[in-house]
Protein backbone atom coordinates (compact mmCIF):
# COMPACT_ATOMS: atom_id res chain seq x y z
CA UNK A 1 189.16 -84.66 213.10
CA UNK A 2 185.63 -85.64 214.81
CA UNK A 3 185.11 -89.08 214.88
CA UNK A 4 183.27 -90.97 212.37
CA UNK A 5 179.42 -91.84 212.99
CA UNK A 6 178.54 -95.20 213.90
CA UNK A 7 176.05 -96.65 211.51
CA UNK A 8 175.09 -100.35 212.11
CA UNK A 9 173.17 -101.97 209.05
CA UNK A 10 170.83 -104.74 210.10
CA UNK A 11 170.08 -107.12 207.00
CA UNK A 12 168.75 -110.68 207.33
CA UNK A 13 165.65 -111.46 209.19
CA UNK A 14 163.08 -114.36 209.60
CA UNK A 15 161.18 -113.31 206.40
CA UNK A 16 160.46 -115.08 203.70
CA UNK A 17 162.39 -111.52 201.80
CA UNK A 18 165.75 -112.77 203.60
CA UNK A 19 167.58 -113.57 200.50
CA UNK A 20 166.32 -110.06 198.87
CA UNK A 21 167.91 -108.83 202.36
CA UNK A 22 170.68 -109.73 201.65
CA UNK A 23 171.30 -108.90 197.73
CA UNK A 24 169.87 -104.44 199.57
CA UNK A 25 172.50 -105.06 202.28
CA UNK A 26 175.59 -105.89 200.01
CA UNK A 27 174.49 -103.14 198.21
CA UNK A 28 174.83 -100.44 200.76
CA UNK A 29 178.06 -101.81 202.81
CA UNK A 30 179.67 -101.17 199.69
CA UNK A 31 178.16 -97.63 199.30
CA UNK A 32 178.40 -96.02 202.46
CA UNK A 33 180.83 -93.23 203.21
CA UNK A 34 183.72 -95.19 205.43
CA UNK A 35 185.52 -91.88 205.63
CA UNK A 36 182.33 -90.52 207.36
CA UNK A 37 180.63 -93.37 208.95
CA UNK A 38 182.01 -96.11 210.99
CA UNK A 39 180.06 -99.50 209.60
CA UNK A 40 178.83 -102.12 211.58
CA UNK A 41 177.13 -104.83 210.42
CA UNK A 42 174.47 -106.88 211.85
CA UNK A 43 172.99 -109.99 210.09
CA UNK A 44 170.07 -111.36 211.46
CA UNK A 45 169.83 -115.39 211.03
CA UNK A 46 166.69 -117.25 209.62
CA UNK A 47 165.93 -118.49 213.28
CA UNK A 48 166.17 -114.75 214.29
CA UNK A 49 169.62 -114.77 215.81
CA UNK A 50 171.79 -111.73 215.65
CA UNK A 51 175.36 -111.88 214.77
CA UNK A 52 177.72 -109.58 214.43
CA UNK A 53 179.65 -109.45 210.94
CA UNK A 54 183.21 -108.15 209.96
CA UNK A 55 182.83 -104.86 207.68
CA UNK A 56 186.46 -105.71 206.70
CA UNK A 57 186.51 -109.34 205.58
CA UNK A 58 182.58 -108.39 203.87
CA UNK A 59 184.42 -105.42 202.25
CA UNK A 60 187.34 -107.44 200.64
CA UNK A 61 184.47 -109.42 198.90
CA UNK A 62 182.71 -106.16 197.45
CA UNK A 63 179.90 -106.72 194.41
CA UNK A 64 179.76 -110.64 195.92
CA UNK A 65 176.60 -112.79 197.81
CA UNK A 66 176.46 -111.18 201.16
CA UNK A 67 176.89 -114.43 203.48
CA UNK A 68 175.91 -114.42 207.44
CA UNK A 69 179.10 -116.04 209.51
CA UNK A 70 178.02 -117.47 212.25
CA UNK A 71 181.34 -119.16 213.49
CA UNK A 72 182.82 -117.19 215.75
CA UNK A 73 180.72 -114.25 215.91
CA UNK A 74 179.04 -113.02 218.69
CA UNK A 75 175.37 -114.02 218.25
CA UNK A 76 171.65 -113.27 220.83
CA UNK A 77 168.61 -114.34 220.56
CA UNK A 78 166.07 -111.83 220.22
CA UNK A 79 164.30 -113.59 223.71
CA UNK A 80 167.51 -112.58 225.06
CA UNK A 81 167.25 -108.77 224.87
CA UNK A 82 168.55 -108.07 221.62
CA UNK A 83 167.82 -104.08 221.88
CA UNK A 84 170.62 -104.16 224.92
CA UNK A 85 173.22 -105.64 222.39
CA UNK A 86 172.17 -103.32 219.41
CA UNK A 87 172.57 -100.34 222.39
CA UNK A 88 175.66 -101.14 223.53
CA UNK A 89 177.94 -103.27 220.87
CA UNK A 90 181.32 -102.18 220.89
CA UNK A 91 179.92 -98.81 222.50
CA UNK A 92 176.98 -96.80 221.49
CA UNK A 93 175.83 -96.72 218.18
CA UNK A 94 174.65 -93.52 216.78
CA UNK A 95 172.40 -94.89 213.91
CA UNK A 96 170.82 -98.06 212.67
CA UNK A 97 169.99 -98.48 209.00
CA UNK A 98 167.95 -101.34 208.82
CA UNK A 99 168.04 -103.12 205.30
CA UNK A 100 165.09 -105.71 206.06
CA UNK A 101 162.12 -106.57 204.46
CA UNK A 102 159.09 -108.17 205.24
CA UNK A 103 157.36 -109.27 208.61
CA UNK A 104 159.33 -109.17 211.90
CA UNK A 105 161.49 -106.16 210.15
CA UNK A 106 159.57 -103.90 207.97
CA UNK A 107 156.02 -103.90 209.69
CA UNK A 108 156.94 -102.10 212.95
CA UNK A 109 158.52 -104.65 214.93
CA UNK A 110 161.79 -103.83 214.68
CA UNK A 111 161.15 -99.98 214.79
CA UNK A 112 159.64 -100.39 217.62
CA UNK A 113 162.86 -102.20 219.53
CA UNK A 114 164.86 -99.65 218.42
CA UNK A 115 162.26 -97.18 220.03
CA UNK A 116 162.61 -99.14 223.11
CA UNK A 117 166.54 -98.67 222.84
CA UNK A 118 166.34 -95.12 221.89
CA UNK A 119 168.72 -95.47 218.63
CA UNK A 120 168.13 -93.71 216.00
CA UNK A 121 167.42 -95.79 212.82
CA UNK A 122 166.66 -94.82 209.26
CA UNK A 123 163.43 -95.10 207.83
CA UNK A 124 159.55 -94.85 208.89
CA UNK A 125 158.49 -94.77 212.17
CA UNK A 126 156.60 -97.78 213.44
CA UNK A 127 153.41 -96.43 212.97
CA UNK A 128 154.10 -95.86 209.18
CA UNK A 129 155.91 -99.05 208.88
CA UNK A 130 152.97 -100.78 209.97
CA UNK A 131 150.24 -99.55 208.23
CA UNK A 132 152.23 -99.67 204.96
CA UNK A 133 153.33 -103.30 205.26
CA UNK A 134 149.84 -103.98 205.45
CA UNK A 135 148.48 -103.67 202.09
CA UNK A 136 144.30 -103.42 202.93
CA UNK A 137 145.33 -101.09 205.59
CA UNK A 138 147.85 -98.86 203.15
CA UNK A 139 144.52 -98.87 200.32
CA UNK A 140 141.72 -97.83 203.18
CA UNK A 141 144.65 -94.85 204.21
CA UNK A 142 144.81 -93.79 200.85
CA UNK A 143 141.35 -93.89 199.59
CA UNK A 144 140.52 -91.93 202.83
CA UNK A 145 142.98 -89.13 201.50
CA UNK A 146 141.30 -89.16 198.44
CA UNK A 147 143.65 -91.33 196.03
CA UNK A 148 142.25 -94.17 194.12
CA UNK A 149 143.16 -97.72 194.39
CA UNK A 150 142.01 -101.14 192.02
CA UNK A 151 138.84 -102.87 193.73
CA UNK A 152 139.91 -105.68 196.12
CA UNK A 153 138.46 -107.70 198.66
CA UNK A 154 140.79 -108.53 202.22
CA UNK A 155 139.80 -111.85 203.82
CA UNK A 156 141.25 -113.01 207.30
CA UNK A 157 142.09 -116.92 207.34
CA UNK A 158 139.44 -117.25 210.40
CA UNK A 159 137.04 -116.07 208.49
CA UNK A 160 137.74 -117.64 204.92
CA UNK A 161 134.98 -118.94 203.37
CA UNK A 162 135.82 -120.50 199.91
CA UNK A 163 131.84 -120.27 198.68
CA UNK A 164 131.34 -116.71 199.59
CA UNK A 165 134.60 -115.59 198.67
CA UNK A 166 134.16 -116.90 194.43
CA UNK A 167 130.31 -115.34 194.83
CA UNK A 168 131.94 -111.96 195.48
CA UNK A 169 134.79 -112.49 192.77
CA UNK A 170 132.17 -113.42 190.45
CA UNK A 171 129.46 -110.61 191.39
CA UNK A 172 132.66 -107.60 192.33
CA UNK A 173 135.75 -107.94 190.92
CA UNK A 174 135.54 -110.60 187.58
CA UNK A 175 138.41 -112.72 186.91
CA UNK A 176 141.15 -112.90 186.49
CA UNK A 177 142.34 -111.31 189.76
CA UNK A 178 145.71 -111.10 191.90
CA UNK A 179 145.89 -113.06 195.23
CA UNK A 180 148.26 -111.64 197.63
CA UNK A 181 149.65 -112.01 201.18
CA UNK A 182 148.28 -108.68 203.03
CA UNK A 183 152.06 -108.19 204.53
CA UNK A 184 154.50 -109.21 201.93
CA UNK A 185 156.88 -107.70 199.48
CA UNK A 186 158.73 -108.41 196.77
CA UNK A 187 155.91 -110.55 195.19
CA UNK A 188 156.18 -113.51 197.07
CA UNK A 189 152.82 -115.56 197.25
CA UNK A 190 151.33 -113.57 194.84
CA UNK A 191 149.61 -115.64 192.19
CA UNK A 192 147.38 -114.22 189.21
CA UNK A 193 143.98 -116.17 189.29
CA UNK A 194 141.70 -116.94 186.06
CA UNK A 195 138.66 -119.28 187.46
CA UNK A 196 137.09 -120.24 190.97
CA UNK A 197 139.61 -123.57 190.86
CA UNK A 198 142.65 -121.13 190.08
CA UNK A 199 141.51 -119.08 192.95
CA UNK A 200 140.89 -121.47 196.07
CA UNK A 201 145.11 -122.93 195.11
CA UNK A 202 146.06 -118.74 195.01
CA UNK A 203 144.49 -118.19 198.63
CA UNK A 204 145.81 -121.41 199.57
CA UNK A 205 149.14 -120.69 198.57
CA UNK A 206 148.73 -117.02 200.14
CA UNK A 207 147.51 -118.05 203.60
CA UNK A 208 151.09 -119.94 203.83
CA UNK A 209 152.51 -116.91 204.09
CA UNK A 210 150.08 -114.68 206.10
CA UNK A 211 146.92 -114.64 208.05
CA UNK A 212 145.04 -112.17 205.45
CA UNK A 213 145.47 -112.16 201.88
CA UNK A 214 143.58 -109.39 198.91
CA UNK A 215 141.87 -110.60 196.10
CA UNK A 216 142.50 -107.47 193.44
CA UNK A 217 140.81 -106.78 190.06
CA UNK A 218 143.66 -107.47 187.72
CA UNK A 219 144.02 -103.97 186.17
CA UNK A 220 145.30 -103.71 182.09
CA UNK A 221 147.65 -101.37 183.38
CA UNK A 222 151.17 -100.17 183.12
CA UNK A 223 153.05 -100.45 186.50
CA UNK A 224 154.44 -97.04 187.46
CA UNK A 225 157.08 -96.39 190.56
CA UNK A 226 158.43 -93.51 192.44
CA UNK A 227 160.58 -92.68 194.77
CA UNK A 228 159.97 -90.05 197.97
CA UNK A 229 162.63 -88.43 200.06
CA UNK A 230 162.31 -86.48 202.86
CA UNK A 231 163.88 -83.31 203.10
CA UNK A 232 166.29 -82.23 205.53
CA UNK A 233 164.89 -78.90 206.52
CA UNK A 234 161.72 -79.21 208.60
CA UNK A 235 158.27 -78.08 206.78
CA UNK A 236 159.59 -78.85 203.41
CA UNK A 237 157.58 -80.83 201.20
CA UNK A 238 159.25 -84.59 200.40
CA UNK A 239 161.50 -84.60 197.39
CA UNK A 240 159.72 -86.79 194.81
CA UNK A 241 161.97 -88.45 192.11
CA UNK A 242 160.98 -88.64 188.17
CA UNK A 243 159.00 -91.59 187.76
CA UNK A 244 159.98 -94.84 186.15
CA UNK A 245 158.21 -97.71 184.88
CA UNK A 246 158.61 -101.73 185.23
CA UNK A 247 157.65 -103.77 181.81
CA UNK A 248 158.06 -107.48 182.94
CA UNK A 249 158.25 -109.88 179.95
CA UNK A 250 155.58 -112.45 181.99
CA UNK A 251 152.02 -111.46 183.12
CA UNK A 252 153.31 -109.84 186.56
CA UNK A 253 156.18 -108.69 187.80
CA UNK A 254 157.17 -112.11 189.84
CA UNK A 255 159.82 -112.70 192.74
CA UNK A 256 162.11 -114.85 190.57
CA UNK A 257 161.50 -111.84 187.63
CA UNK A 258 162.52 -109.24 190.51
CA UNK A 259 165.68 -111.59 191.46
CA UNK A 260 166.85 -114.28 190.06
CA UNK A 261 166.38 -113.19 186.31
CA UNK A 262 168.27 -110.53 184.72
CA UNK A 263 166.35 -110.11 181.82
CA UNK A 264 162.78 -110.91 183.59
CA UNK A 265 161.63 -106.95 183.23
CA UNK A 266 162.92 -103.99 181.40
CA UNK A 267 163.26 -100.41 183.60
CA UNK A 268 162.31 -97.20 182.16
CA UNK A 269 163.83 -94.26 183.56
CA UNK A 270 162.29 -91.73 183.23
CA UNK A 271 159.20 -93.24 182.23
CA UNK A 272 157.32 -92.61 178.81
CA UNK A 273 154.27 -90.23 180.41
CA UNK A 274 153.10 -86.72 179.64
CA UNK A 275 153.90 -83.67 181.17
CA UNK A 276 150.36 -83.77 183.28
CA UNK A 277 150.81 -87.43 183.86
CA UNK A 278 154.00 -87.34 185.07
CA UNK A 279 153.64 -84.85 187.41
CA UNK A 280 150.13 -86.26 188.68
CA UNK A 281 151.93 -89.52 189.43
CA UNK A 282 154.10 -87.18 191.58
CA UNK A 283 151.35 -85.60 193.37
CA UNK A 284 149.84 -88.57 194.29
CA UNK A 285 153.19 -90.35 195.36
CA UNK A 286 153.24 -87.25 197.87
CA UNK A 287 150.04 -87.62 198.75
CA UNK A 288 150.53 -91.10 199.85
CA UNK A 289 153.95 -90.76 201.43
CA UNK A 290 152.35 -87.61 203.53
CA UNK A 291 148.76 -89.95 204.28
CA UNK A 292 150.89 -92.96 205.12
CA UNK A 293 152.59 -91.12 207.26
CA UNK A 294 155.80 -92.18 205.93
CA UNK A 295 158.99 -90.80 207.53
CA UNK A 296 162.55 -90.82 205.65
CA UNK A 297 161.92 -93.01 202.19
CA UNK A 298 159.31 -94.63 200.44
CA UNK A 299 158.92 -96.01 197.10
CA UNK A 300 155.42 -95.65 196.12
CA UNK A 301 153.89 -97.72 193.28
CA UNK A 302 150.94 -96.72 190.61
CA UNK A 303 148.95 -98.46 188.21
CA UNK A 304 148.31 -96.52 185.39
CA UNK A 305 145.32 -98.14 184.09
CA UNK A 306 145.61 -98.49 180.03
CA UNK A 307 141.50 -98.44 179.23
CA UNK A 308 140.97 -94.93 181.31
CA UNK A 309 144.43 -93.36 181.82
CA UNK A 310 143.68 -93.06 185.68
CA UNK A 311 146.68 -93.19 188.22
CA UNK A 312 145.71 -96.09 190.78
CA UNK A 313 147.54 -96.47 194.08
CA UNK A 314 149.16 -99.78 194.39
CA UNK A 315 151.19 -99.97 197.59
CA UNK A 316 153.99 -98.51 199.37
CA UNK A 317 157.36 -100.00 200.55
CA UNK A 318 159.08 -98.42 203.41
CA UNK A 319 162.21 -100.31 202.95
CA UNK A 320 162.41 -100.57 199.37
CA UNK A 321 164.92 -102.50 197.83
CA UNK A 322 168.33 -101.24 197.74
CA UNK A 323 169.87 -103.78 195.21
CA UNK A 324 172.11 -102.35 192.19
CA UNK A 325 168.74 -103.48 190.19
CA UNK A 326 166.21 -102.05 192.41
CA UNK A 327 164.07 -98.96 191.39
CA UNK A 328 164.44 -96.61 194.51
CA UNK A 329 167.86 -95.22 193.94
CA UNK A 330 168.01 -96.15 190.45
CA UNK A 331 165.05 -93.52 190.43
CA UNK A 332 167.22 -91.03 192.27
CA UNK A 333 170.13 -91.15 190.21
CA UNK A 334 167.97 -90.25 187.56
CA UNK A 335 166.84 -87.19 189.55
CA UNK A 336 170.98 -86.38 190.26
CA UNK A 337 171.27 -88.18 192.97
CA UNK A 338 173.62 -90.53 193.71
CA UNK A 339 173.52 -93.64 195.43
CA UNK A 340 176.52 -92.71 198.59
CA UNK A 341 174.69 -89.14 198.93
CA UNK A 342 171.70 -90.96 198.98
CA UNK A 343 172.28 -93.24 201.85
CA UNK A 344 174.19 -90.09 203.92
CA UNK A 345 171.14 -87.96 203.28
CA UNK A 346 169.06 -90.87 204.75
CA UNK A 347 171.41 -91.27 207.58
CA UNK A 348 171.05 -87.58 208.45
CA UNK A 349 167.68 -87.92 208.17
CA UNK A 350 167.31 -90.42 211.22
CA UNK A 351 169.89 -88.60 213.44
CA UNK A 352 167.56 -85.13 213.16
CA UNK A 353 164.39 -87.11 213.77
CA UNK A 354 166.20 -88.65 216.73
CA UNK A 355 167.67 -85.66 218.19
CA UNK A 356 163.71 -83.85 217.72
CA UNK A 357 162.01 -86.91 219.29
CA UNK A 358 164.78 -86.69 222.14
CA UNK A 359 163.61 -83.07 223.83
CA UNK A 360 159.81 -84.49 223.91
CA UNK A 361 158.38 -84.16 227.60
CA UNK A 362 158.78 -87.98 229.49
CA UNK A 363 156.82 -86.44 232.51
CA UNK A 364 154.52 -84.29 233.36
């Protein structure tokens, strides 16, 4: 019998997503294969300490909060060369599957370690991590390719000037408008704005959580998701999943309506679209995973603006969440594919990219 793969899932992190972290992470130690892949798992602490966990004791406690042990378990600091202990732990692993969100995880950085370590980890690459985490740079990617987005403005906390910023609101966009952190998920800092005073507290309350925050037209518009897949075989268009749609019972689709209340949005799968709406959400959920340049999984999310029936690009989320609520493989199941296959087909995923990337020229 070959030996099982090691997989090590990575969950925590220093972002303000941690707790949503942690809901994804319980989520897949209880889903993947342990008759294929050997599980290790990884928390990272909010002071950005790793630590490693026990798969057995987490697994006796299946469907409950995912907790991060620190007693006893073997814990470095990243300043201390993390990428040696995610290398070597226990022996080699063969395959990270980070389950992170946010800064210091999902932009790049932690891609980019792994790089450094040459593991092979699920997901984008950090070059597609990054530019989707940031949400001006995602829109600017996308309108380049041709895809349309909801007017915004981006403004940098150096350069914030309360004055000019409510002239342009006033003159562009109109209220009310959305305030959001330029490299957050999960709705966190986002506030919905109706006046200039409403507006200065929104950017206030969004530069406490990143350096660059949009100001978006608020859209009447019904908030459409999708999932994208890679495929296996190289040259092969991503798999794109039937689209579903998110009706939130409050103005926006919130962080405690995401988490911490059951009944704080309805989820239609399949969504309620036409034939030629349906599959135009799917072309453009392509065309952004492809312009993104989005490796292994996205979930991409639409508008689909009520007054004119036009699709709108609204962001994409490299790690999306992987909660028993969240949309990504709640989408594929709907599309036949389950959650376990889901997270091997991802795992294979990484290990081919991995093994490609590994006969690259180092010298000249």
């Amino acid at each position: 019998m070959s030996r099982r793969i090691k997989v090590a899932v990575i969950y925590g992190g220093r972002s303000s997503e941690h707790d949503v972290s942690l809901q994804s992470a319980r989520c897949v130690l209880d889903n993947l294969d342990s008759e294929r892949f050997e599980i290790v798992p990884l928390a990272i602490d909010r002071q950005g300490r790793w630590h490693r966990q026990d798969f057995a004791q987490l697994k006796a406690h299946a469907g409950k909060a995912l907790p991060i042990e620190t007693r006893g378990s073997p814990s470095l600091t990243a300043q201390a060369g993390t990428a040696t202990m995610v290398a070597s732990l226990e022996g080699p692993i063969d395959v990270v599957f980070p389950v992170v969100h946010g800064p210091l995880c999902e932009d790049g950085s932690l891609q980019g370690m792994l790089e450094l370590s040459d593991v092979a980890y699920v997901g984008a690459g950090v070059l597609g991590s990054a530019v989707c985490m940031d949400k001006d740079v995602a829109k600017r990617l996308v309108r380049a390719a041709g895809i349309a987005t909801a007017e915004y403005l981006s403004v940098h906390a150096d350069r914030y000037d309360p004055a000019r910023l409510q002239s342009q609101v006033m003159s562009g966009l109109g209220y009310p408008v959305f305030v959001k952190p330029a490299t957050l998920g999960s709705s966190v800092g986002v506030t919905r704005a109706r006046d200039a005073a409403a507006l200065d507290a929104a950017v206030a309350l969004a530069f406490g959580y990143d350096t660059k925050v949009l100001v978006e037209r608020a859209v009447d518009a019904r908030e459409i998701e999708l999932a994208v897949l890679q495929a296996l075989e190289p040259g092969v268009s991503p798999g794109v999943s039937v689209a579903g749609e998110i009706t939130p019972e409050d103005a926006f689709y919130s962080y405690e309506r995401k988490y911490l209340e059951s009944a704080g949005a309805r989820l239609v799968i399949p969504a309620e679209l036409g034939k030629e709406q349906a599959n135009e959400a799917r072309r453009i959920a392509a065309a952004a995973f492809e312009a993104l340049e989005c490796e292994g999984m996205a979930r991409i999310d639409l508008f689909l603006d009520r007054q004119s029936g036009r699709l709108l690009f609204n962001e994409a989320n490299t790690i999306p969440g992987f909660t028993t609520i969240s949309m990504y493989p709640k989408l594929w199941e709907a599309s036949g594919l389950s959650y376990s296959a889901l997270l091997s087909h991802l795992i294979e995923l990484a290990l081919a990219r991995h093994e490609r990337k590994s006969r690259l020229k180092r010298e000249r």
